[in-house]
N, C-alpha and C. Protein backbone atom coordinates (compact mmCIF):
# COMPACT_ATOMS: atom_id res chain seq x y z
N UNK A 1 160.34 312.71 55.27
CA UNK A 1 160.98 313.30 56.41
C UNK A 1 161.60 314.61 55.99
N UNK A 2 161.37 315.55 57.21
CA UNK A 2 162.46 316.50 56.54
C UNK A 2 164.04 316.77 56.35
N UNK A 3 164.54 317.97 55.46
CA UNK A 3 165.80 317.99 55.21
C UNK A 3 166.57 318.05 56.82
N UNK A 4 167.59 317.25 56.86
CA UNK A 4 168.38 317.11 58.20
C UNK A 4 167.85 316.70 59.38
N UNK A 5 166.89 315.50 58.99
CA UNK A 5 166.41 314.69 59.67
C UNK A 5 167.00 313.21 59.84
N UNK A 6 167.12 312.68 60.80
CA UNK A 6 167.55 310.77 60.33
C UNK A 6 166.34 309.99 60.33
N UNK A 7 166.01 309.15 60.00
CA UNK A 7 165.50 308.12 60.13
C UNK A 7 165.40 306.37 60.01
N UNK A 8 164.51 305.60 59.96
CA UNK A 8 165.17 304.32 59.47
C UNK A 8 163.38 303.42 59.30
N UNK A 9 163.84 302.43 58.92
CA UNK A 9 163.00 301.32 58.79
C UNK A 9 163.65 299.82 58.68
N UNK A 10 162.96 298.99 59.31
CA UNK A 10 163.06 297.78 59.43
C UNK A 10 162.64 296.80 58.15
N UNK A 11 163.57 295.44 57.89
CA UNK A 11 163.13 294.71 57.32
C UNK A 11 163.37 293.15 58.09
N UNK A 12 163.13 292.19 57.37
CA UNK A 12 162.77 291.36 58.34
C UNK A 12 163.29 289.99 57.17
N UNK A 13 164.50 289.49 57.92
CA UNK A 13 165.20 288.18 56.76
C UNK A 13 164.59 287.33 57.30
N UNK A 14 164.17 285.85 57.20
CA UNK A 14 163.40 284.98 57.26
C UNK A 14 163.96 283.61 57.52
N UNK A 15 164.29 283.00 57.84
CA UNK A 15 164.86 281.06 57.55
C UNK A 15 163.45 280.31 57.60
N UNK A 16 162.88 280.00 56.40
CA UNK A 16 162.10 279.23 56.30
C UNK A 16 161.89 278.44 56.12
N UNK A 17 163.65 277.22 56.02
CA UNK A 17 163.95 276.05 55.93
C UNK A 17 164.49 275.30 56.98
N UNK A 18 164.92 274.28 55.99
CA UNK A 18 165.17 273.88 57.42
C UNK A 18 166.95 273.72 57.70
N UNK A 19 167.76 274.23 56.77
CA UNK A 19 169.18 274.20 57.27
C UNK A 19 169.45 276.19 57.68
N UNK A 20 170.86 275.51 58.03
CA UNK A 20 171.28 277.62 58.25
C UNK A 20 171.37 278.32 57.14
N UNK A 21 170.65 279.75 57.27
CA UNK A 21 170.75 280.16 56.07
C UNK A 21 171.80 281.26 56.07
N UNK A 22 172.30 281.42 55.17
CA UNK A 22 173.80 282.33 55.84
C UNK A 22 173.37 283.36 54.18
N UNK A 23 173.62 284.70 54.73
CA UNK A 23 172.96 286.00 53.96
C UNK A 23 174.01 287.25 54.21
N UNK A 24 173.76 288.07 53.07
CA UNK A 24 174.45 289.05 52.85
C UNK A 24 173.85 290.35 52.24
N UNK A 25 174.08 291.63 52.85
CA UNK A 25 173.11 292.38 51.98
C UNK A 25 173.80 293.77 51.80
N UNK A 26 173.74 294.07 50.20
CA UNK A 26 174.63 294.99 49.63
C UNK A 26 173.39 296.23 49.25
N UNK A 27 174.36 297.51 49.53
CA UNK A 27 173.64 298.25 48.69
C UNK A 27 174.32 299.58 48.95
N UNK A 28 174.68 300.89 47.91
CA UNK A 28 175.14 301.60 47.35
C UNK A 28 175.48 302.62 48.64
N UNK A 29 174.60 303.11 49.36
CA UNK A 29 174.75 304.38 49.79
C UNK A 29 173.58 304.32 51.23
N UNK A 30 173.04 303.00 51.17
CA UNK A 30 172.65 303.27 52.11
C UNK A 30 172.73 302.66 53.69
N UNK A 31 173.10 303.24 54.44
CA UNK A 31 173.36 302.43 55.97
C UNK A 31 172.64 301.22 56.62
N UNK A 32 173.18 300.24 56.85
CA UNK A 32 172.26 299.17 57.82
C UNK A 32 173.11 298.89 58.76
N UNK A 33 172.54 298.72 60.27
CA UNK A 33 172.96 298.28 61.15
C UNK A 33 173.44 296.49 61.26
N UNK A 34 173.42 295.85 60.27
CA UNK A 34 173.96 294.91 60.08
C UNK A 34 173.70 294.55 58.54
N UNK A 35 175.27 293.93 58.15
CA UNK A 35 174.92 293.51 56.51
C UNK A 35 175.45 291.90 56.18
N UNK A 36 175.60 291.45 57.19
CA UNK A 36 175.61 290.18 57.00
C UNK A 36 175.52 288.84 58.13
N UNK A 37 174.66 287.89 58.18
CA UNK A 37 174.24 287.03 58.88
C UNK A 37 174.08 285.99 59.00
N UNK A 38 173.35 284.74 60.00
CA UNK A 38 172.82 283.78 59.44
C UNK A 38 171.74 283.39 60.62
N UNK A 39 170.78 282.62 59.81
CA UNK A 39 169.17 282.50 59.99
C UNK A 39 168.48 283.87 60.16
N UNK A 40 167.57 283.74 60.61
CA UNK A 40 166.72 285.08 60.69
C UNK A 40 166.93 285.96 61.45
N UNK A 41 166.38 286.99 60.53
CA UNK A 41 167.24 288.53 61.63
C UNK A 41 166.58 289.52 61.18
N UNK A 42 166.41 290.56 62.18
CA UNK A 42 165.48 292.34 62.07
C UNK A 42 167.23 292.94 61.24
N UNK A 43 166.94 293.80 60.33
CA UNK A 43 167.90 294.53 59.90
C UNK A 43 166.85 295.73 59.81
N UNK A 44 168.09 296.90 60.22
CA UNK A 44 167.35 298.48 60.42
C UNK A 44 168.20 299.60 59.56
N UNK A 45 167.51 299.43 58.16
CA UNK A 45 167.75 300.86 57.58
C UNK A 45 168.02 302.32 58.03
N UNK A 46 169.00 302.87 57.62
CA UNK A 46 169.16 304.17 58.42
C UNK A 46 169.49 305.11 57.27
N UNK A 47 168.61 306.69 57.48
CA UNK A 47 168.88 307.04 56.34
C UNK A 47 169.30 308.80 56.62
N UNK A 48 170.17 309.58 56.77
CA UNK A 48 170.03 310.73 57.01
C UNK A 48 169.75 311.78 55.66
N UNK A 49 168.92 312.63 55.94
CA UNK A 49 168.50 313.43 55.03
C UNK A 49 169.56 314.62 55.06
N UNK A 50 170.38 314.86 55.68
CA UNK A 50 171.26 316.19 55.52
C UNK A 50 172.09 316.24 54.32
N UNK A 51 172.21 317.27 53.84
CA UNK A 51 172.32 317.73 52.52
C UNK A 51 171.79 317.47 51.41
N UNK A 52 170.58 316.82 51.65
CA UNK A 52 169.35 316.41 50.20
C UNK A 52 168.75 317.27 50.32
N UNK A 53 168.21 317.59 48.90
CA UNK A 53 167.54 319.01 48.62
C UNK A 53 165.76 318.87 48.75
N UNK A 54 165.06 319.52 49.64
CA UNK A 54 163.68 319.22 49.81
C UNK A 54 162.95 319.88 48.52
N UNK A 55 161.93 318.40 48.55
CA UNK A 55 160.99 318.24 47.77
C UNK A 55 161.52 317.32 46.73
N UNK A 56 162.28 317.05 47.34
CA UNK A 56 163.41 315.44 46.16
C UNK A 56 162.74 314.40 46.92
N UNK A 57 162.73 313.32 45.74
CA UNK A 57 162.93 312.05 45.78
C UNK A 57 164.33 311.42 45.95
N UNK A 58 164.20 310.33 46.66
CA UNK A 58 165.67 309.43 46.24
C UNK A 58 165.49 308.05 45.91
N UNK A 59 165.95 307.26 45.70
CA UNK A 59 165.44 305.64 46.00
C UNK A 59 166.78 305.26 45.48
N UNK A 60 167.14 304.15 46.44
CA UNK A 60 168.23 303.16 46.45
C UNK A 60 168.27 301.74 46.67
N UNK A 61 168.45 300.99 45.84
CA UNK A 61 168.38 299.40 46.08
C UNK A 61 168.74 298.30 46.97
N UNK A 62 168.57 297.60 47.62
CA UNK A 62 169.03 296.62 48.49
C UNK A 62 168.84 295.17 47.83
N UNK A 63 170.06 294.70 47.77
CA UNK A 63 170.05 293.13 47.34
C UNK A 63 170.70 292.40 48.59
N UNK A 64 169.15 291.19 48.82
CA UNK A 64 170.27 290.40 49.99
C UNK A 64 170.36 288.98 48.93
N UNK A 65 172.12 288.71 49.12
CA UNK A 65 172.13 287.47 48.48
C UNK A 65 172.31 286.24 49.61
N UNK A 66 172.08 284.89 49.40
CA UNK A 66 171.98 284.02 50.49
C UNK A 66 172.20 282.82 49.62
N UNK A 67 172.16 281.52 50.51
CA UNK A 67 172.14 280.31 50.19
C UNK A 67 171.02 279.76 50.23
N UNK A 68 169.68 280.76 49.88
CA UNK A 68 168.53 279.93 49.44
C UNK A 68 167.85 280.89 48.65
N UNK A 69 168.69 282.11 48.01
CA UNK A 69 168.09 282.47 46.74
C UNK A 69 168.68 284.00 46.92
N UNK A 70 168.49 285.24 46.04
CA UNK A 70 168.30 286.38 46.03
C UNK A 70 167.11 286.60 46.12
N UNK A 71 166.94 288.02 46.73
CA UNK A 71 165.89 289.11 46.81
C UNK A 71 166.30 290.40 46.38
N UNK A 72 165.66 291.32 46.18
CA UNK A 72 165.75 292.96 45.89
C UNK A 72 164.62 293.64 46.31
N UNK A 73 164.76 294.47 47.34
CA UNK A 73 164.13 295.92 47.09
C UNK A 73 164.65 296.84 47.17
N UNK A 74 163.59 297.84 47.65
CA UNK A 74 163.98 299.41 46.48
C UNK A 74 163.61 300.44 48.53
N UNK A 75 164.44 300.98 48.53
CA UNK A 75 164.00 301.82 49.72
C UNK A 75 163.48 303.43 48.68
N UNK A 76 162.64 303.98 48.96
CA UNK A 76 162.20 305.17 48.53
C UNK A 76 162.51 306.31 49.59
N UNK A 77 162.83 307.07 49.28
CA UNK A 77 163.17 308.61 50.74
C UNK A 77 162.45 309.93 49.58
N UNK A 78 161.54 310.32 50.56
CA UNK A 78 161.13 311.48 49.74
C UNK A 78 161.15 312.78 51.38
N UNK A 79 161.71 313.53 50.64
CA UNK A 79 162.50 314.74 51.44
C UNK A 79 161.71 316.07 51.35
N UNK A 80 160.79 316.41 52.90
CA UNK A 80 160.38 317.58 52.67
C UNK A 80 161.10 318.52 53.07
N UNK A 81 160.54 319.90 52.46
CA UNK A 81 160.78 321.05 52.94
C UNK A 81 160.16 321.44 54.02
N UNK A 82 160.91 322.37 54.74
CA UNK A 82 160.95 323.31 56.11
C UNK A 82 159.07 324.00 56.23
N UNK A 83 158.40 323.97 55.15
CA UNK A 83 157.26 324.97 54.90
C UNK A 83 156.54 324.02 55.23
N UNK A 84 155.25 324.64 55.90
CA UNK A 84 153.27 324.07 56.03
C UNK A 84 153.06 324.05 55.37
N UNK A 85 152.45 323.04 54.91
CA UNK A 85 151.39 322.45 53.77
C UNK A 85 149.65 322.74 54.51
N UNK A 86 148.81 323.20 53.74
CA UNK A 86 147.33 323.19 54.85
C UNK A 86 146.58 322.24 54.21
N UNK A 87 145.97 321.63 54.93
CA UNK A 87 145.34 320.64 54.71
C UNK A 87 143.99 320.38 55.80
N UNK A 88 143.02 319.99 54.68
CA UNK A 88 141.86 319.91 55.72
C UNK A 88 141.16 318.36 55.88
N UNK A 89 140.25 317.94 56.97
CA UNK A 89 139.66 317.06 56.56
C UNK A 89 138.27 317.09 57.15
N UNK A 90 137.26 317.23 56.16
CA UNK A 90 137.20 316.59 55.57
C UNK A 90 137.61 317.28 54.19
N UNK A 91 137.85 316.16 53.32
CA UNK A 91 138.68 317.09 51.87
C UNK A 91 137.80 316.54 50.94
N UNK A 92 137.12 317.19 49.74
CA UNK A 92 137.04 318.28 50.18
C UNK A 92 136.09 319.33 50.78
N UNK A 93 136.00 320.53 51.45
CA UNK A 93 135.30 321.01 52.38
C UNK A 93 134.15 321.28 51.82
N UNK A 94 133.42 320.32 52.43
CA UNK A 94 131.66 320.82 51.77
C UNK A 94 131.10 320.67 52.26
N UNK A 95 129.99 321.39 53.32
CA UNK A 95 129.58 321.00 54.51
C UNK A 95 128.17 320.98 54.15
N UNK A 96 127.20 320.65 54.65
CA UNK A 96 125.68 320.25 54.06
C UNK A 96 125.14 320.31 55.52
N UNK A 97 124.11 320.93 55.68
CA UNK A 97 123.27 321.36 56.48
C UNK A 97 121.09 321.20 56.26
N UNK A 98 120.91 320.52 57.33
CA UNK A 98 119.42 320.38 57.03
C UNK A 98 118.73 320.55 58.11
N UNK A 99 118.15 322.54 58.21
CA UNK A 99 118.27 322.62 59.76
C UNK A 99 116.43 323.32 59.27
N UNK A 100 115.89 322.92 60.41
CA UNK A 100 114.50 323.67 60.86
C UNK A 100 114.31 325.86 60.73
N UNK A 101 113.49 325.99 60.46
CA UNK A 101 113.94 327.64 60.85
C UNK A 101 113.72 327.83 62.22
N UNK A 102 114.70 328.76 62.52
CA UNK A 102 114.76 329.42 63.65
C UNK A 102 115.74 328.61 64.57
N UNK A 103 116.58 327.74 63.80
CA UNK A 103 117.67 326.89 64.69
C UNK A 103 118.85 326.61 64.32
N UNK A 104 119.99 327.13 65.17
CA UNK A 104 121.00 326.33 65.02
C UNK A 104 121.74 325.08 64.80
N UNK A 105 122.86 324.99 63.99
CA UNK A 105 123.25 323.65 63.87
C UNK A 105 124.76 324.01 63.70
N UNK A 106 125.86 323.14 64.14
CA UNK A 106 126.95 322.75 64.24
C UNK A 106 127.68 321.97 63.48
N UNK A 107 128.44 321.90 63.00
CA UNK A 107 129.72 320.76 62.04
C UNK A 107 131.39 321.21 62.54
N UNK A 108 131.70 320.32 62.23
CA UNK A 108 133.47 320.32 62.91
C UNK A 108 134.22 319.83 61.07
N UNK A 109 135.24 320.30 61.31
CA UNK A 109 136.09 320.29 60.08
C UNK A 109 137.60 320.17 61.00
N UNK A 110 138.66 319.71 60.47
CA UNK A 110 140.00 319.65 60.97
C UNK A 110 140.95 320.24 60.55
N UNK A 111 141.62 321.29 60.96
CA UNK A 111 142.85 322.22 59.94
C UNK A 111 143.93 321.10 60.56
N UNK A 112 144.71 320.62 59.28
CA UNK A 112 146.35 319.83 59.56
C UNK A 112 146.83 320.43 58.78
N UNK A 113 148.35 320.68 59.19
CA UNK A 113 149.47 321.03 58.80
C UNK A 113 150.50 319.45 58.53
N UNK A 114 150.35 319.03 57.26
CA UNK A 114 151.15 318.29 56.32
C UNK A 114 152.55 318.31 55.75
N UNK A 115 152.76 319.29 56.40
CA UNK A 115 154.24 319.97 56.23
C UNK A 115 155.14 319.98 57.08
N UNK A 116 156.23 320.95 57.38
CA UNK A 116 157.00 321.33 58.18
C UNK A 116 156.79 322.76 59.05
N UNK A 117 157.17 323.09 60.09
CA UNK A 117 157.40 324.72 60.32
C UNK A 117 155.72 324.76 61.16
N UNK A 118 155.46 326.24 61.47
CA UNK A 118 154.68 326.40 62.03
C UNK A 118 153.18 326.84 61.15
N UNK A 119 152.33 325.95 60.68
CA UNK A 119 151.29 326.14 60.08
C UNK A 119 149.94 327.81 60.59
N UNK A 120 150.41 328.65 60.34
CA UNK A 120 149.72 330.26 60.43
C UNK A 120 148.11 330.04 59.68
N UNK A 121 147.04 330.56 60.28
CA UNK A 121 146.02 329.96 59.00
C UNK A 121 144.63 331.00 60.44
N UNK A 122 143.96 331.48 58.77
CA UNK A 122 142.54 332.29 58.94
C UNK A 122 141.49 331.96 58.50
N UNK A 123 140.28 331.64 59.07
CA UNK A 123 139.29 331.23 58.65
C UNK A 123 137.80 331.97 58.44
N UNK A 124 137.70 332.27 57.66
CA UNK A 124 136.37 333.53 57.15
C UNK A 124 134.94 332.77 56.46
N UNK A 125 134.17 333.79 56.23
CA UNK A 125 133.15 333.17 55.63
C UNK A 125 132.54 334.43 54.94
N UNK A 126 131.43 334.45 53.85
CA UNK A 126 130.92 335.60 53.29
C UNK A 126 129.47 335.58 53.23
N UNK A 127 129.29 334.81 54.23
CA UNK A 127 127.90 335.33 54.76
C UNK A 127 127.69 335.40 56.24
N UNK A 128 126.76 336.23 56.35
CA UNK A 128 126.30 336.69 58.09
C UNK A 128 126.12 335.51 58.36
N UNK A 129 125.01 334.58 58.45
CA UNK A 129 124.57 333.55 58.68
C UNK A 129 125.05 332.21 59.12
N UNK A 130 126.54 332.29 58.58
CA UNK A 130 127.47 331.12 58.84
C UNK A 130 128.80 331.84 60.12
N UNK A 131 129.16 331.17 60.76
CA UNK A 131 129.71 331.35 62.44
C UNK A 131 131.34 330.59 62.50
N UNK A 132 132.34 330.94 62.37
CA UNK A 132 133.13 329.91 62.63
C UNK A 132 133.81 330.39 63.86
N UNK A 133 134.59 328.91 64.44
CA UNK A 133 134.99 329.26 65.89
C UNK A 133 136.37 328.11 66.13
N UNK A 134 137.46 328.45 65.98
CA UNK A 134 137.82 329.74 65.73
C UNK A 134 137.90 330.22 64.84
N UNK A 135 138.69 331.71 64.68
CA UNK A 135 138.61 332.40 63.35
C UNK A 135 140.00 332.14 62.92
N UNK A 136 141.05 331.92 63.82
CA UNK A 136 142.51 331.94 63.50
C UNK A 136 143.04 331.41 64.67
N UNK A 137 144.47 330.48 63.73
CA UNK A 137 145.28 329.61 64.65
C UNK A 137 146.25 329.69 63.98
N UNK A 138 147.15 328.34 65.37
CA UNK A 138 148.04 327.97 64.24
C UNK A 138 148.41 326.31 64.55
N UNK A 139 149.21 325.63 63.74
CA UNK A 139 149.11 324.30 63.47
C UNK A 139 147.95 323.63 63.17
N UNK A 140 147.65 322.16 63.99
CA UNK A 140 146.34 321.34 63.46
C UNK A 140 145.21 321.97 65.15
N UNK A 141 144.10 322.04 64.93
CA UNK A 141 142.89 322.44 65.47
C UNK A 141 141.64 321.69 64.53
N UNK A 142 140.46 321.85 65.50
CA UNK A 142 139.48 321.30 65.45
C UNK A 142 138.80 322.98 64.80
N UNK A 143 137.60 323.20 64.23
CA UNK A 143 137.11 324.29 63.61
C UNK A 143 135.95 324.38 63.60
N UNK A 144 134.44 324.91 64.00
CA UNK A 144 133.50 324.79 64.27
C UNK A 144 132.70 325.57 63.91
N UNK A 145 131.58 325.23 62.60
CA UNK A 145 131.01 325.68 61.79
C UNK A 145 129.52 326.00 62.16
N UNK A 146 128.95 326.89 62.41
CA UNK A 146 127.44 326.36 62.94
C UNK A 146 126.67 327.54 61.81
N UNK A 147 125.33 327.26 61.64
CA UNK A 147 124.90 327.94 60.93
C UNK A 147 123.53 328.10 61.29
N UNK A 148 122.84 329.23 61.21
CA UNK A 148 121.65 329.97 62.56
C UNK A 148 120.91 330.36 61.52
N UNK A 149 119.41 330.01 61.31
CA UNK A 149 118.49 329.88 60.11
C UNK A 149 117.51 330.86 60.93
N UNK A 150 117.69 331.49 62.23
CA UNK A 150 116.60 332.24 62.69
C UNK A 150 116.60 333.47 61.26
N UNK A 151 115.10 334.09 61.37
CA UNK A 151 114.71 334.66 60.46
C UNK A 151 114.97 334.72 58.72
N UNK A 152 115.81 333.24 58.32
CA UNK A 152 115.93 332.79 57.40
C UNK A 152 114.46 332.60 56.62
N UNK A 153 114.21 332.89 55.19
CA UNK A 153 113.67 331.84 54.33
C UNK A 153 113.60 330.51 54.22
N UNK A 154 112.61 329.56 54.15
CA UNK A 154 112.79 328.22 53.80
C UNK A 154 113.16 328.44 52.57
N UNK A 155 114.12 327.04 52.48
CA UNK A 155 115.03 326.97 50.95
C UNK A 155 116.33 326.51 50.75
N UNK A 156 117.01 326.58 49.56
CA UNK A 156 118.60 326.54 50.08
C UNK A 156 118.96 327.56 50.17
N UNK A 157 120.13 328.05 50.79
CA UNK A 157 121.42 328.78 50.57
C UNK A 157 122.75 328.43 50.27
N UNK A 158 123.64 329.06 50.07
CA UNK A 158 124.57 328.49 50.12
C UNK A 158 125.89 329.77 50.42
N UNK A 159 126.48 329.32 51.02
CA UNK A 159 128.37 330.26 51.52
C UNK A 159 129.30 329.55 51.15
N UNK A 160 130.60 330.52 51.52
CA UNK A 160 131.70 329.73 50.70
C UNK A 160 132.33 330.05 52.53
N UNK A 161 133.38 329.18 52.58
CA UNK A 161 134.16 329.28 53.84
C UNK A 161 135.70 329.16 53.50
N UNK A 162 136.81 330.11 53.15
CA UNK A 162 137.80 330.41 52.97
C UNK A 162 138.65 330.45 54.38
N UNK A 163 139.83 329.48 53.65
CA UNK A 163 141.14 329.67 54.76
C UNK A 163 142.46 330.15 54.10
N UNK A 164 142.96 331.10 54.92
CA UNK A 164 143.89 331.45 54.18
C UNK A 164 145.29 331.63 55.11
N UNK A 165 146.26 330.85 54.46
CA UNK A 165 147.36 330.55 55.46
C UNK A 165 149.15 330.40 54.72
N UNK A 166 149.51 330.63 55.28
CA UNK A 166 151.06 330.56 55.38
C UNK A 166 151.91 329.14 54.58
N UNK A 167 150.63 328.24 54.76
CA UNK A 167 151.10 326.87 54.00
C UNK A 167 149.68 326.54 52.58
N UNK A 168 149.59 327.74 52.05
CA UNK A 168 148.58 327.85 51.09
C UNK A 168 147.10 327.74 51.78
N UNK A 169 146.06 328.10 50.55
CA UNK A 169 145.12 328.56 50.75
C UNK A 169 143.59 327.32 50.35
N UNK A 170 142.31 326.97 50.90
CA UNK A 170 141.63 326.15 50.75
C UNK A 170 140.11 327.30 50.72
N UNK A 171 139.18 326.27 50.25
CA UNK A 171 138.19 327.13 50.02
C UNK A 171 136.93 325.89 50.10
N UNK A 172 135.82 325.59 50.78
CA UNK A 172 134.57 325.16 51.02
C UNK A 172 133.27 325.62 50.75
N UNK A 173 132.71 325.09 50.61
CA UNK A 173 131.20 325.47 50.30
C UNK A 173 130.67 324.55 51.89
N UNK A 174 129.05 325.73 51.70
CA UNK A 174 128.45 325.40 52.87
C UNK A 174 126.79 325.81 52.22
N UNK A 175 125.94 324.93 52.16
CA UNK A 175 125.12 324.12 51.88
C UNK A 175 123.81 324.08 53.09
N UNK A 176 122.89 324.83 53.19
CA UNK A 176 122.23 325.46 53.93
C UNK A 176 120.79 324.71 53.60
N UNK A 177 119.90 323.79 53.66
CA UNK A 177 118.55 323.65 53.55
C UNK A 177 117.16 323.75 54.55
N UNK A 178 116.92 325.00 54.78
CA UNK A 178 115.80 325.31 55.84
C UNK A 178 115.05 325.20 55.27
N UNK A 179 113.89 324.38 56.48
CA UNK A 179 112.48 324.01 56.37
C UNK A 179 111.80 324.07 57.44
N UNK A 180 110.74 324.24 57.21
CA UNK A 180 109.45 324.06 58.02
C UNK A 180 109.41 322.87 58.92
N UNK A 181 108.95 323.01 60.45
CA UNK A 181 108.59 321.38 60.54
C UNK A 181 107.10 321.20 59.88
N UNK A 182 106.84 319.82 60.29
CA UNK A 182 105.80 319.34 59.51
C UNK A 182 104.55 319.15 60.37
């Protein structure tokens, strides 16, 4: 989550016997909407991120003790920063093509932003032959690759398809095999 965000998660105490089970649950620093009970019960972790430094980890322990044993776990909080991360899928970008001459063909790829903030991002290519649509956005979009073999050679080729953005930079290959029909 990010810095100066709240959040929470649920855990879930159990009576799996058959008398009352009467429970208690300790732990250092971090908030629950209830810390002590009896028989089974939803308890809801609460955790605010304000003033933790992004791109930190934290983790803090929870022990519930009871009258039918101890338990322990471990809550983990990992704290992003304000910045886009770019991210594509499919990962990683390698698109493969097996088109007739003289015809078009199409592929879709996904730009996500994994991060925070507003994901900025350009999408190019370095050959004539390869088409993308769009060329530039921003956040997550769909991306549409087509590649047009009119007056092509039978054979392979191959392009590279570069994005370059505000939450770092990715780079694909594109994989071209024109042929003859038969």
């Amino acid at each position: 989550m990010a810095t100066g965000e709240p959040g929470y998660e649920k855990f879930y105490i159990s009576n799996e016997g058959g008398g009352d089970l009467e429970w208690e649950v300790s732990r250092p620093w971090i908030p629950l909407n209830q810390e002590s009970g009896t028989n089974s019960s939803i308890v809801t972790v609460t955790v605010d991120t304000y003033g933790l430094s992004p791109g930190e980890g934290y983790e803090g322990n929870i022990t519930i003790e009871s009258n039918g044993g101890t338990e322990e776990g471990i809550v983990y909080l990992n704290v992003l920063g304000e910045e886009p991360i770019l991210a594509v899928d499919p990962d990683p970008l390698d698109l493969d093509y097996y088109v007739l001459t003289n015809l078009s063909y199409s592929r879709e790829f996904e730009i996500l932003n994994e991060g925070q903030g507003t994901l900025e991002w350009g999408v190019s290519s370095d050959e004539s032959w390869i088409t993308i649509s769009p060329e530039e956005g921003t956040n997550e979009e769909t991306v549409t690759v087509t590649v047009d073999t009119e007056g092509m050679e039978t054979g392979v080729h191959r392009g590279t398809i570069k994005i370059v953005s505000n939450g770092g930079n990715k780079e694909g290959e594109v994989n071209l095999t024109v042929y003859e029909p038969q």
